[in-house]
N, C-alpha and C. Protein backbone atom coordinates (compact mmCIF):
# COMPACT_ATOMS: atom_id res chain seq x y z
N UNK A 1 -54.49 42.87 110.05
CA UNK A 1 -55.89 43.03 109.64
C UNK A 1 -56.13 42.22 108.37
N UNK A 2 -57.30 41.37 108.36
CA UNK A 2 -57.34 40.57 107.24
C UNK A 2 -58.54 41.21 106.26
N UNK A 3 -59.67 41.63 106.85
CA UNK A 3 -61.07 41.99 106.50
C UNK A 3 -61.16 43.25 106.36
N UNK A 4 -61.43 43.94 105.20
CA UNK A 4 -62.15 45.04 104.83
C UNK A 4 -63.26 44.98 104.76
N UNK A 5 -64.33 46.40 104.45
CA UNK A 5 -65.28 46.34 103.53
C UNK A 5 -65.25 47.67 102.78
N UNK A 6 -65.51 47.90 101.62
CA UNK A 6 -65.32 48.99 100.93
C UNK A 6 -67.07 49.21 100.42
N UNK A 7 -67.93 50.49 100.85
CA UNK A 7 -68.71 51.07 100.53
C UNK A 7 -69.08 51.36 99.71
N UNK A 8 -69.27 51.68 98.13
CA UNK A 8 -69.16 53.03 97.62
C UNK A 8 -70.62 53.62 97.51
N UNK A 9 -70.38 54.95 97.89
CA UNK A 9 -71.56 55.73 98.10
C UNK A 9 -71.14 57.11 97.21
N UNK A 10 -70.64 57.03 95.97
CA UNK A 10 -70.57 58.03 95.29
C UNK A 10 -71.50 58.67 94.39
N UNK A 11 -72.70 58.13 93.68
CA UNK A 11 -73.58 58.36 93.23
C UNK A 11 -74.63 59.41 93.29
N UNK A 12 -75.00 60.33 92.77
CA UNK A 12 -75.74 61.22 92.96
C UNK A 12 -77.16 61.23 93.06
N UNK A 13 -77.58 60.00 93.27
CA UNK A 13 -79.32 59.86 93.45
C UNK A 13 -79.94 61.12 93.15
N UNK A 14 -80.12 61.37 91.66
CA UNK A 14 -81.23 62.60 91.07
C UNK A 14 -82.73 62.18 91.58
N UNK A 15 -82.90 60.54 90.86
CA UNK A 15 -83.91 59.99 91.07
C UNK A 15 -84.82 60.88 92.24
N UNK A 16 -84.50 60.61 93.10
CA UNK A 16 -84.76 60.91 94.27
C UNK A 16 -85.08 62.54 95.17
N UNK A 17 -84.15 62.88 94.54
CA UNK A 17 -84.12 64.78 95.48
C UNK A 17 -83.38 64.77 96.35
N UNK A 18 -82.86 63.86 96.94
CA UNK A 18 -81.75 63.76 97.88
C UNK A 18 -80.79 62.83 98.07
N UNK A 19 -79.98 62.86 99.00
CA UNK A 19 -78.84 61.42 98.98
C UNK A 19 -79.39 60.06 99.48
N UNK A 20 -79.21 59.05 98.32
CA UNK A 20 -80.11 57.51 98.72
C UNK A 20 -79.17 57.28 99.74
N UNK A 21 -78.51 57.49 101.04
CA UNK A 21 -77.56 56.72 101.82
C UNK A 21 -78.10 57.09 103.17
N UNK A 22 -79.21 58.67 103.09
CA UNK A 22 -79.34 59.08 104.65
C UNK A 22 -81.57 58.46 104.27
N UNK A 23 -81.64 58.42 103.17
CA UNK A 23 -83.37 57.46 103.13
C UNK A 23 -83.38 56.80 104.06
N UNK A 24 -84.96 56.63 104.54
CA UNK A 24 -85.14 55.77 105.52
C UNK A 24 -85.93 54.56 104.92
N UNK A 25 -85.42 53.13 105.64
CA UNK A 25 -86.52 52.04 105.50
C UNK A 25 -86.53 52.04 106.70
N UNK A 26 -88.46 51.78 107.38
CA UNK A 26 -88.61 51.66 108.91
C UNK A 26 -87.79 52.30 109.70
N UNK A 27 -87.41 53.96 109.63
CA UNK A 27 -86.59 54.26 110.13
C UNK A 27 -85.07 53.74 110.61
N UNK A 28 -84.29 53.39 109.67
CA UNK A 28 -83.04 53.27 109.57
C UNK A 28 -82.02 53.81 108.03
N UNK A 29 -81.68 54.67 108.72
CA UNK A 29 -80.97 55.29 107.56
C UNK A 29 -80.26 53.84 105.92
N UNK A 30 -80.70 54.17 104.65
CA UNK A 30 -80.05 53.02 104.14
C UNK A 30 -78.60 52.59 104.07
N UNK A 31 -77.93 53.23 104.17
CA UNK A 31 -76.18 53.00 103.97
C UNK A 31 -76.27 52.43 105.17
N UNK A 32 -76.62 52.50 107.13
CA UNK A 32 -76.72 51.92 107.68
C UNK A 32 -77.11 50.46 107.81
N UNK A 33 -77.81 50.04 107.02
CA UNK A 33 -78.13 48.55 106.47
C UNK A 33 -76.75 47.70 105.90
N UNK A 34 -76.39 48.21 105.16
CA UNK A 34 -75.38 47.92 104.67
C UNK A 34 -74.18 47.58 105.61
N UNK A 35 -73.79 48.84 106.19
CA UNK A 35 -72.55 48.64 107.39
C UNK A 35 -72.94 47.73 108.72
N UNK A 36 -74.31 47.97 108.69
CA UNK A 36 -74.71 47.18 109.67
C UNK A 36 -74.61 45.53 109.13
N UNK A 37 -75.00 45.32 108.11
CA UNK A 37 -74.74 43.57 107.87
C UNK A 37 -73.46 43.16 107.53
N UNK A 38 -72.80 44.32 107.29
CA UNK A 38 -71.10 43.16 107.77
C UNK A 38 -70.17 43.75 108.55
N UNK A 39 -70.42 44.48 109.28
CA UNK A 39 -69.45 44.75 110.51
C UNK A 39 -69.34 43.21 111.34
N UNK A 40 -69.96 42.48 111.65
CA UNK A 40 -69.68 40.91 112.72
C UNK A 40 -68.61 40.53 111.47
N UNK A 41 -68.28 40.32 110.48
CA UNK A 41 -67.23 39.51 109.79
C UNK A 41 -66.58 40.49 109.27
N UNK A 42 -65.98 41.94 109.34
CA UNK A 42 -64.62 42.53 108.86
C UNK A 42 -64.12 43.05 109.82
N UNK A 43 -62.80 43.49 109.30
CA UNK A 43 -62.24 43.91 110.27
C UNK A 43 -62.23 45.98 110.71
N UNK A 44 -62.57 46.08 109.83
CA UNK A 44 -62.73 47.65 109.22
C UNK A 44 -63.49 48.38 108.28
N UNK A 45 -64.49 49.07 107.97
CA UNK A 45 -65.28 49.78 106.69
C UNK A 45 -65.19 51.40 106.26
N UNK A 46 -64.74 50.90 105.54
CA UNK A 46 -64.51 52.58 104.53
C UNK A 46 -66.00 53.09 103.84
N UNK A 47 -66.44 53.97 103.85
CA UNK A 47 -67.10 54.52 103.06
C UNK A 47 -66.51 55.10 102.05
N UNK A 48 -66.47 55.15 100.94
CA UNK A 48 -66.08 55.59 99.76
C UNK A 48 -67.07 56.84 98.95
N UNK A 49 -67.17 58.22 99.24
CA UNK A 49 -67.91 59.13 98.62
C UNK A 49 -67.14 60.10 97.96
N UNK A 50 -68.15 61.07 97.36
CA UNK A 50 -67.61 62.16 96.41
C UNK A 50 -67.24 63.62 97.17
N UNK A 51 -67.57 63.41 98.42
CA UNK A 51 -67.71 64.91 98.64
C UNK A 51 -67.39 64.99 100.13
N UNK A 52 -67.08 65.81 101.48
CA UNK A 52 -67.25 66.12 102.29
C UNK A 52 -68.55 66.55 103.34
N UNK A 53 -69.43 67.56 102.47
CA UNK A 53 -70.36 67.68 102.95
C UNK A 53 -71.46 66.48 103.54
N UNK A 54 -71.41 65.01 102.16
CA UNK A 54 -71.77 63.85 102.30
C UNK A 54 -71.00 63.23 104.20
N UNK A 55 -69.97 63.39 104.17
CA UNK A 55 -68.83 62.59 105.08
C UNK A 55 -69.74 62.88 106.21
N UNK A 56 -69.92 64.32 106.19
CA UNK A 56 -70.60 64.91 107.34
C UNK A 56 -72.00 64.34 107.42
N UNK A 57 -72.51 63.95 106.58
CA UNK A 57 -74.23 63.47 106.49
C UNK A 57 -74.40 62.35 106.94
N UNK A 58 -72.99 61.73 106.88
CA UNK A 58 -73.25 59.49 106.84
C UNK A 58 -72.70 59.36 108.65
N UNK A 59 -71.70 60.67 108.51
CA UNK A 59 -71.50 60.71 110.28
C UNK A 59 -72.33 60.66 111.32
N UNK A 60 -72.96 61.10 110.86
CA UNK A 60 -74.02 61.24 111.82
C UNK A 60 -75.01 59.83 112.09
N UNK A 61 -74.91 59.35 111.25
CA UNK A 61 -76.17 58.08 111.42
C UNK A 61 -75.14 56.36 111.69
N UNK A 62 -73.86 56.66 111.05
CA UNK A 62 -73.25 55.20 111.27
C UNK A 62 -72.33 55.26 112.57
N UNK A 63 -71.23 54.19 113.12
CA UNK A 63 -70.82 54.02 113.73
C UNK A 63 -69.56 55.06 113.92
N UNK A 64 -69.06 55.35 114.73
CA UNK A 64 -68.16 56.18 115.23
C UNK A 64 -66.47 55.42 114.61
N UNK A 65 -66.43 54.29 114.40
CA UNK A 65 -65.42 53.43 114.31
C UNK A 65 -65.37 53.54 112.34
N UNK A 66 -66.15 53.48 112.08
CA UNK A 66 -66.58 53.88 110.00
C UNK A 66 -65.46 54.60 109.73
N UNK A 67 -64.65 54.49 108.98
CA UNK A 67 -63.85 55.47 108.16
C UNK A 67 -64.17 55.93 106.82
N UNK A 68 -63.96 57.25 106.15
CA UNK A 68 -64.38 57.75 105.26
C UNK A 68 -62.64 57.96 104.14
N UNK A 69 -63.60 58.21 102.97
CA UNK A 69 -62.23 58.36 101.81
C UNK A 69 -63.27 59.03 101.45
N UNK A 70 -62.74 60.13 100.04
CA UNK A 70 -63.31 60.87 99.07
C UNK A 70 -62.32 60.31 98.07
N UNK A 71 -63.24 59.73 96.70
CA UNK A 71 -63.12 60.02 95.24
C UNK A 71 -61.74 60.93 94.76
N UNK A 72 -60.90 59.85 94.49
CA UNK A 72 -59.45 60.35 94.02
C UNK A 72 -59.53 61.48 92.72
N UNK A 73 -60.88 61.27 92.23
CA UNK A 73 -60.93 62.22 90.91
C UNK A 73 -62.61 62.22 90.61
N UNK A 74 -63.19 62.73 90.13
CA UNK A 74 -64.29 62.28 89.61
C UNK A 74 -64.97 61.67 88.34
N UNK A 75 -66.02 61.23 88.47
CA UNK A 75 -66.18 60.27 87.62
C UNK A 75 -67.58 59.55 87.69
N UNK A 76 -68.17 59.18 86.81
CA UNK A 76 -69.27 58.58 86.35
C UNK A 76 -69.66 57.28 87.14
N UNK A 77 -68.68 56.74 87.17
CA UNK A 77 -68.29 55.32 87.48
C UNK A 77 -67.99 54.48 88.39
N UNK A 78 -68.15 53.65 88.74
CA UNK A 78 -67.44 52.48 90.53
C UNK A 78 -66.41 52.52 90.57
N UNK A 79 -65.29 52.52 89.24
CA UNK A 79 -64.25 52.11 89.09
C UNK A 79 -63.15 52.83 90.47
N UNK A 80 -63.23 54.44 89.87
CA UNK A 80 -62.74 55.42 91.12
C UNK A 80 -62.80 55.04 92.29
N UNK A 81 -64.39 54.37 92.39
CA UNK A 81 -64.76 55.04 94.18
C UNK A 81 -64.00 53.19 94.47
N UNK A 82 -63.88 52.44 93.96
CA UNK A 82 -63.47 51.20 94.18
C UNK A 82 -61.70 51.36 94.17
N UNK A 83 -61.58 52.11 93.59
CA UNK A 83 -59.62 52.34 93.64
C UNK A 83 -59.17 53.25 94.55
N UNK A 84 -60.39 54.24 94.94
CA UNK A 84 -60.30 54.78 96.04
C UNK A 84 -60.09 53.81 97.14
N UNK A 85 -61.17 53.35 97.32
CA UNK A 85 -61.49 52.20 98.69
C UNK A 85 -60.00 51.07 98.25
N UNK A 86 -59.87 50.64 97.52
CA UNK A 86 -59.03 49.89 97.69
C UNK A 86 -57.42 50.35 98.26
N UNK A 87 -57.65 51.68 98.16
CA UNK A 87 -55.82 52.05 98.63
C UNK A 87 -56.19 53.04 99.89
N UNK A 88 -57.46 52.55 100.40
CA UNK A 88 -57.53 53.41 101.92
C UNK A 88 -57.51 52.04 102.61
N UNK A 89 -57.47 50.48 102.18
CA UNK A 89 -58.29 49.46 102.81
C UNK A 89 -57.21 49.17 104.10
N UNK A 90 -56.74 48.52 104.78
CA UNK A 90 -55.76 47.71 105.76
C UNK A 90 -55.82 46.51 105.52
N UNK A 91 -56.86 45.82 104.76
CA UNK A 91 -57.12 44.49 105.20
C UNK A 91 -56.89 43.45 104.03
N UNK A 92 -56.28 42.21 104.21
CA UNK A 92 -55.64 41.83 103.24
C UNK A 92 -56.67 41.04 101.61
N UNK A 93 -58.03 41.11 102.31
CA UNK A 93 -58.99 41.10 101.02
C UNK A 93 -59.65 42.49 101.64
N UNK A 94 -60.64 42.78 100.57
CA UNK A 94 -61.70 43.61 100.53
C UNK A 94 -62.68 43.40 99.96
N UNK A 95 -64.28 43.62 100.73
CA UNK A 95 -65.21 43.70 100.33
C UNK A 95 -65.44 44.75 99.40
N UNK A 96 -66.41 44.38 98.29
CA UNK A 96 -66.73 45.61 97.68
C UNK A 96 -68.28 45.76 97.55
N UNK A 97 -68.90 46.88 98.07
CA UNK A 97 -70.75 46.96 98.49
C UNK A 97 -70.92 48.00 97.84
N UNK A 98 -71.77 48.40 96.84
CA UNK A 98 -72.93 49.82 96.99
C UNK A 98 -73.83 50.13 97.83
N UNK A 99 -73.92 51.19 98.28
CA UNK A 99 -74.42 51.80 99.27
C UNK A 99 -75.99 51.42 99.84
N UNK A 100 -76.42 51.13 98.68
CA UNK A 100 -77.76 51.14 98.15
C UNK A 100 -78.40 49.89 97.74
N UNK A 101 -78.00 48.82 98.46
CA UNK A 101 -78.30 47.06 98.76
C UNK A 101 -78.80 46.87 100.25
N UNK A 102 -79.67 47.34 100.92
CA UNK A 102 -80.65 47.25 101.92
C UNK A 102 -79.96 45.31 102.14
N UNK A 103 -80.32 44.27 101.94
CA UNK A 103 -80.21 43.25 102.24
C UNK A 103 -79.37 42.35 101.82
N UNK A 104 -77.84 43.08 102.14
CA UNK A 104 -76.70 41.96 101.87
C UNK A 104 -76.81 41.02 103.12
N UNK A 105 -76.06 39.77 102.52
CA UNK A 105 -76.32 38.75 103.34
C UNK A 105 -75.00 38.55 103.79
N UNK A 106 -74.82 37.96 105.19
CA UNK A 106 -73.99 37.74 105.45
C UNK A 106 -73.39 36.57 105.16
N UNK A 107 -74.29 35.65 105.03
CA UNK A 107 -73.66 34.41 105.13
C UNK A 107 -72.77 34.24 103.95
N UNK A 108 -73.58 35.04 102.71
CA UNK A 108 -72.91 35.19 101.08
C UNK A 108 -71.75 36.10 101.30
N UNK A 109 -71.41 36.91 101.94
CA UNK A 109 -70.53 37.92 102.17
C UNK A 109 -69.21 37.04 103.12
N UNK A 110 -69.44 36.07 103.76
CA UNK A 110 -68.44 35.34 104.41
C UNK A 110 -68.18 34.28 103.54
N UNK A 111 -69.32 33.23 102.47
CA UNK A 111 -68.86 32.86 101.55
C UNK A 111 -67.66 33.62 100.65
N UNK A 112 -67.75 34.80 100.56
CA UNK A 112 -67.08 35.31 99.23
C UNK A 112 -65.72 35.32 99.87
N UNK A 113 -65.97 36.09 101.00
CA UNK A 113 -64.37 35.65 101.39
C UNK A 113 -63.63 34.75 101.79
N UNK A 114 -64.65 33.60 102.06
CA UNK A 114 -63.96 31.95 102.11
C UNK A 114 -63.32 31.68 100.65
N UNK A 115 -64.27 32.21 99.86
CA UNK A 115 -63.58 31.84 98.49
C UNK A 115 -62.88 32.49 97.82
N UNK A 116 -62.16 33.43 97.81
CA UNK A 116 -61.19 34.54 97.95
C UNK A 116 -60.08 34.26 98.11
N UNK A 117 -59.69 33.17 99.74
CA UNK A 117 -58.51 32.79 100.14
C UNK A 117 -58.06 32.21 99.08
N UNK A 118 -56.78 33.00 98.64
CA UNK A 118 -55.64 32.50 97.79
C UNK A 118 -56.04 32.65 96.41
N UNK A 119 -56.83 33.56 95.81
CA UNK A 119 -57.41 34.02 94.84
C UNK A 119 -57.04 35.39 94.63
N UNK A 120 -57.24 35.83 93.27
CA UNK A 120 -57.50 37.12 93.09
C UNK A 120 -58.63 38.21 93.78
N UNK A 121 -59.75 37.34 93.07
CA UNK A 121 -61.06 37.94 93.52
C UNK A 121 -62.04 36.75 93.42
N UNK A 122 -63.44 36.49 94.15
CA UNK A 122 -64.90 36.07 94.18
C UNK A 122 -65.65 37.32 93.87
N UNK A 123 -66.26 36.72 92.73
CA UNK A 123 -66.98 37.76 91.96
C UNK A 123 -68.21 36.71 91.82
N UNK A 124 -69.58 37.19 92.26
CA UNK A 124 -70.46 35.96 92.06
C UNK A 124 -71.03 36.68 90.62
N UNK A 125 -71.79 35.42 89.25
CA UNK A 125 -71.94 35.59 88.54
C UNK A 125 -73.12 34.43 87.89
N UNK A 126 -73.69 35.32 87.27
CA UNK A 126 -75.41 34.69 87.07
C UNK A 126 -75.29 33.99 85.36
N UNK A 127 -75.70 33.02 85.68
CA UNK A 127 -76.02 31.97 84.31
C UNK A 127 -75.67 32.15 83.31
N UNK A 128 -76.51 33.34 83.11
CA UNK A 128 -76.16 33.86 81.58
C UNK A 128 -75.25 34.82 81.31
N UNK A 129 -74.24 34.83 82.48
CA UNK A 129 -72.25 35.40 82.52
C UNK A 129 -72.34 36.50 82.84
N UNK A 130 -73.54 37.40 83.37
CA UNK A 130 -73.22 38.25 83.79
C UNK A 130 -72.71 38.33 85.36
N UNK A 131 -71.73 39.55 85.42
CA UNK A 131 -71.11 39.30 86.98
C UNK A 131 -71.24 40.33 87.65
N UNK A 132 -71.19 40.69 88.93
CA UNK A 132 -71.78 40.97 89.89
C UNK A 132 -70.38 41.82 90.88
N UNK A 133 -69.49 42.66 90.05
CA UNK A 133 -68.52 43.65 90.39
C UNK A 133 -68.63 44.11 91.51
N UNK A 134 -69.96 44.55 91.94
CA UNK A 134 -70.17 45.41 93.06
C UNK A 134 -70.42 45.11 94.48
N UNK A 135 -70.30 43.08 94.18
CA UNK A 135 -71.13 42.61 95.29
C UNK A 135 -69.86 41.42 95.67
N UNK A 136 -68.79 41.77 95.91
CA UNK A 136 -67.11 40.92 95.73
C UNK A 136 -66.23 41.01 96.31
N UNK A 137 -65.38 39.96 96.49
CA UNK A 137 -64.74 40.03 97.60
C UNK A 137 -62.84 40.11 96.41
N UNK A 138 -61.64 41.22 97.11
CA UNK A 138 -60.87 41.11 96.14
C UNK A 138 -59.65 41.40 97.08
N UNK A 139 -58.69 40.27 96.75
CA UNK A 139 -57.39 40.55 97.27
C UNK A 139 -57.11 41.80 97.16
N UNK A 140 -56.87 42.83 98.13
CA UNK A 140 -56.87 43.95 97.90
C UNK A 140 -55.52 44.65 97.33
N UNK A 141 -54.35 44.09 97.04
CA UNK A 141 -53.35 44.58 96.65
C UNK A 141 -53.44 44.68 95.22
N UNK A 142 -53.76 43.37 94.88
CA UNK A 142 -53.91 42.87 93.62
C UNK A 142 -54.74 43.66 92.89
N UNK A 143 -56.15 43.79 93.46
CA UNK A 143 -56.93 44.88 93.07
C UNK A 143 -56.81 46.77 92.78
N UNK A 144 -56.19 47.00 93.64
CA UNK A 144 -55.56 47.81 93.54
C UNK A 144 -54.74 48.20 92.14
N UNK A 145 -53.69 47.23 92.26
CA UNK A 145 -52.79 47.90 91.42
C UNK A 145 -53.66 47.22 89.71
N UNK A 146 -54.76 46.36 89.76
CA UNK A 146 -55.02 46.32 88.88
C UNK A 146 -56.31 47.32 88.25
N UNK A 147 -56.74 48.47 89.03
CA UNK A 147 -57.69 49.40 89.06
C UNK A 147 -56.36 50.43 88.66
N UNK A 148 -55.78 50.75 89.24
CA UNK A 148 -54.62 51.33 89.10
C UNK A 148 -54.08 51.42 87.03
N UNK A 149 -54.33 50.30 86.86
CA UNK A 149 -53.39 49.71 85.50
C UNK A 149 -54.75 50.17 84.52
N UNK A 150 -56.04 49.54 85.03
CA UNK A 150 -57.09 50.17 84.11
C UNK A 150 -57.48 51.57 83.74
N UNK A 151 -57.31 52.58 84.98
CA UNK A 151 -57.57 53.71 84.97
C UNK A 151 -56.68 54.90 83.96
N UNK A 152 -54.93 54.05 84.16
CA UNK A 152 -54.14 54.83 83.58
C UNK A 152 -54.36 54.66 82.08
N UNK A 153 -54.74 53.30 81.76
CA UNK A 153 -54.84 53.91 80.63
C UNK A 153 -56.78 54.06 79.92
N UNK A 154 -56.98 54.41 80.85
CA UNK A 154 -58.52 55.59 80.40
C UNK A 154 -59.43 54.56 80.38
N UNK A 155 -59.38 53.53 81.11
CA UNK A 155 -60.87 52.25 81.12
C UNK A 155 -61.47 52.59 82.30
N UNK A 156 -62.21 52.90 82.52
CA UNK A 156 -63.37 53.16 84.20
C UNK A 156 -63.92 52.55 84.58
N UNK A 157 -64.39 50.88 83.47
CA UNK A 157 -65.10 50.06 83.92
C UNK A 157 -64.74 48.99 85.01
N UNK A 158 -65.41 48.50 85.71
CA UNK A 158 -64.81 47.02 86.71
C UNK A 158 -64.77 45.88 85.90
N UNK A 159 -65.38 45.83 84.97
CA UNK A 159 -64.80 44.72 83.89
C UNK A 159 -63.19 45.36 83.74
N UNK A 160 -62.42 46.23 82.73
CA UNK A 160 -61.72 46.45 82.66
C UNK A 160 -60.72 46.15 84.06
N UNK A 161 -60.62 46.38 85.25
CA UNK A 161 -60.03 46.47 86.04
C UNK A 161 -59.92 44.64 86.44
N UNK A 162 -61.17 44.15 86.29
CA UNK A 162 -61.10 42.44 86.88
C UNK A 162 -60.66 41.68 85.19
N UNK A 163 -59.95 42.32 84.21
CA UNK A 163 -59.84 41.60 83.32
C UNK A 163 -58.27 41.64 83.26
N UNK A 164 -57.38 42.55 84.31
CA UNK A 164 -55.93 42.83 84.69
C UNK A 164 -55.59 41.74 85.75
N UNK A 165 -56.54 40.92 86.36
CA UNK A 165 -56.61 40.27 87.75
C UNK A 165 -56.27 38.71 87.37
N UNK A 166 -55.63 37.99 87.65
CA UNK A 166 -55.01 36.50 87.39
C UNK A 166 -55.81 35.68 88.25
N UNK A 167 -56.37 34.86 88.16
CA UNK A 167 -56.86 33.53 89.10
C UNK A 167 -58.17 34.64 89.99
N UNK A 168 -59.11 34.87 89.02
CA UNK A 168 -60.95 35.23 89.53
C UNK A 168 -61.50 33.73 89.93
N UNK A 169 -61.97 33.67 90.90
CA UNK A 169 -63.09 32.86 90.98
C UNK A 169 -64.73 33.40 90.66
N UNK A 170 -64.90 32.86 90.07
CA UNK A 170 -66.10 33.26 90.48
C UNK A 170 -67.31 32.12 90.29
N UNK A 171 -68.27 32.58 91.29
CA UNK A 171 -69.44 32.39 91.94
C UNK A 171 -70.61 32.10 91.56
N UNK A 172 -71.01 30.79 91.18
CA UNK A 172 -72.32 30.63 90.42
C UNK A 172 -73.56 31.50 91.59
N UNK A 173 -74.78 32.20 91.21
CA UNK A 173 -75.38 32.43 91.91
C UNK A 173 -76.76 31.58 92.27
N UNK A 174 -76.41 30.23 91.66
CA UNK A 174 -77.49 29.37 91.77
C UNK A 174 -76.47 28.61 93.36
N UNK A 175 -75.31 28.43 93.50
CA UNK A 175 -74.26 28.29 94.82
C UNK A 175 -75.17 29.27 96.03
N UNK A 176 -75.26 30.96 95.48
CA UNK A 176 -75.45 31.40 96.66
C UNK A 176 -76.85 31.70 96.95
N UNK A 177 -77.97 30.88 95.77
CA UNK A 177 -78.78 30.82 96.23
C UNK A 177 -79.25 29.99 97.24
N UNK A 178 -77.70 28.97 97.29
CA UNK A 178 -78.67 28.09 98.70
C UNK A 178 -78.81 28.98 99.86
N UNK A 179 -77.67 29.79 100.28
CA UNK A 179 -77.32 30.70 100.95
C UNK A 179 -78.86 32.19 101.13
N UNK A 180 -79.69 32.14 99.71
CA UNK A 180 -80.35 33.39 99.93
C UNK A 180 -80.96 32.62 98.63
N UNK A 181 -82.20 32.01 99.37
CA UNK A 181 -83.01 31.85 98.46
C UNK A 181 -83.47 32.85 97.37
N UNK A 182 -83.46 33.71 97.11
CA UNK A 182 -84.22 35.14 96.55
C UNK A 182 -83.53 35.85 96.12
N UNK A 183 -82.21 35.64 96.47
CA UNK A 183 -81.30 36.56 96.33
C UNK A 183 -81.21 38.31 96.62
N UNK A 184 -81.68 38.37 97.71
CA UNK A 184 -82.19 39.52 98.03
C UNK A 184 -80.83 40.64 97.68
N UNK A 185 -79.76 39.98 98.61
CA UNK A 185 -78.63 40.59 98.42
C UNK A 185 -78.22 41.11 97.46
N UNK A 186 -78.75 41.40 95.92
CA UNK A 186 -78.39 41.81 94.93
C UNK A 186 -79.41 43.18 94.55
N UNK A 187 -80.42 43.01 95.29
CA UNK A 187 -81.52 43.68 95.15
C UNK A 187 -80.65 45.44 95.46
N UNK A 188 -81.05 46.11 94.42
CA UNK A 188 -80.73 47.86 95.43
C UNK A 188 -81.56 48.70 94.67
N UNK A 189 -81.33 49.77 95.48
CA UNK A 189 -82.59 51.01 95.09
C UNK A 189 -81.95 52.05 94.20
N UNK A 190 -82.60 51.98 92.91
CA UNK A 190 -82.49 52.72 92.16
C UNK A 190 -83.86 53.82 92.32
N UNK A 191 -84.67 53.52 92.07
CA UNK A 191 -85.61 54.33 91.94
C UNK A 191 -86.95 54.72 93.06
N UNK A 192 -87.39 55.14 93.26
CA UNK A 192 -88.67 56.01 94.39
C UNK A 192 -89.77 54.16 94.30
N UNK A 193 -89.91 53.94 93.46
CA UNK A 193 -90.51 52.39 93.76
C UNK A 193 -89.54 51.26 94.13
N UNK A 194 -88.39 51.55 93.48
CA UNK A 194 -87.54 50.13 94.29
C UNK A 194 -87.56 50.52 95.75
N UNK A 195 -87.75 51.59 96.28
CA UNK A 195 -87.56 51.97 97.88
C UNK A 195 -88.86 51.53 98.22
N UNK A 196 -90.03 51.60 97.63
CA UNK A 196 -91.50 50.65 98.01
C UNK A 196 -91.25 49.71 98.41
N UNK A 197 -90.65 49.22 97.70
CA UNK A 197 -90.30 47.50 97.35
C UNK A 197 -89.49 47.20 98.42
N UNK A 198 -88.79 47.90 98.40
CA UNK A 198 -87.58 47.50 100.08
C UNK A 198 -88.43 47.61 101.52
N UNK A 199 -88.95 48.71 101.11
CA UNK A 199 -89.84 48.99 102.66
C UNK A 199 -90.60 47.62 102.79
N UNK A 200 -91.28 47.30 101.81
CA UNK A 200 -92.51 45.99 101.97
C UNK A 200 -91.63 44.92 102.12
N UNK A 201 -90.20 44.97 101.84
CA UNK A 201 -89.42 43.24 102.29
C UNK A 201 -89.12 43.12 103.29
N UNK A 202 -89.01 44.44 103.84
CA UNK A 202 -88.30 44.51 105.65
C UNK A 202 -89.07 44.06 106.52
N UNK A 203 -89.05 42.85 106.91
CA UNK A 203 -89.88 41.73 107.94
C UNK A 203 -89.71 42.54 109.64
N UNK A 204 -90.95 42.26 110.11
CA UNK A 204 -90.35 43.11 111.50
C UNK A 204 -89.54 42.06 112.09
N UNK A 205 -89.35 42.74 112.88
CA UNK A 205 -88.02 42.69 113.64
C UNK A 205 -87.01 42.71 113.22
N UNK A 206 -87.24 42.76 111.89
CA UNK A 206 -85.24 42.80 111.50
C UNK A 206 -84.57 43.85 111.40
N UNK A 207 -85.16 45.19 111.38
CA UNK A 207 -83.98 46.60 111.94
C UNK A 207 -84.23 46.81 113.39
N UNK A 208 -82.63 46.92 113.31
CA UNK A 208 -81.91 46.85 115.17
C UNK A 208 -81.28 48.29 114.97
């Protein structure tokens, strides 16, 4: 197995009143968006959550083939639900997605792992240096034991964890704007209007 994708859907959407992963845009559950745009290029997808009761909620709406992990500990942070996912993965990179990105792209998502081969990690990263942890493709061993090395000694951040990692590439996002003009793929729902905002981008025909 070469292809992962790692989920994380640990977040507690207060915002909201309920879990942002079973919301609907145009009737399709949102975490379904997600699994749905890169299942054609991995080989396997973990969901990464906090809880059981959740496991039972995302069951119901995604694919029968989806595998689930729960949160090795809890925590504020990606870091967990990403060290989680990384030591449930099979596959010799891993994607890393939040739950809550309605329009990842594929074509940027097969970029990352073209650029990956023989790397640590593809981490795409915007002009002014900020980088883009959540939206990356990472040798998954490597990652691992370097989430592993951050955690023990008390760092939670994904900076911390990609600053243990030897040979990052990373990803101008003016590169993957040829790929996504707009960059939609970065876009996610935080709040009761970013879900406006998603509903009004969803062009018909594009939920299957």
């Amino acid at each position: 197995m070469d292809r992962s994708a790692i989920v994380l859907a640990g977040g507690v959407s207060s915002r909201f009143g309920q879990d942002k992963g079973i919301l609907k845009i145009a009737n399709k559950p949102l975490i379904k968006y997600v699994i749905d745009a890169v299942n054609p290029v991995v080989d396997e997808t973990i969901v990464v959550t906090n809880s059981q009761d959740r496991i039972t909620e995302y069951a119901k709406v995604v694919a029968t083939d989806v595998r689930f992990a729960i949160d090795s500990c809890e925590s504020k942070g990606p870091l967990i639900g990403a060290l989680t996912g990384f030591g449930s993965a099979h596959g010799k990179y891993a994607l890393l997605l939040p739950f809550d990105t309605p329009f990842v792209s594929i074509e940027v998502v097969s970029l990352l792992f073209e650029l990956c081969l023989g790397k640590a990690a593809a981490i795409p990263r915007w002009p002014n240096e900020q980088i883009e942890p959540l939206h990356a493709v990472y040798q998954t061993k490597l990652a691992l034991e370097a989430a592993q090395s951050a955690v023990s000694e008390g760092k939670l951040t994904m900076r911390a964890m990609i600053e243990k990692l030897r040979g990052v590439r990373y990803v101008s996002t003016l590169v993957i704007q040829q790929l996504d003009p707009d960059l939609r793929a970065f876009f996610n729902i935080n709040t009761p209007l970013d879900l406006k905002k998603a509903i009004a981008m969803v062009k018909p025909g594009r939920v299957k």
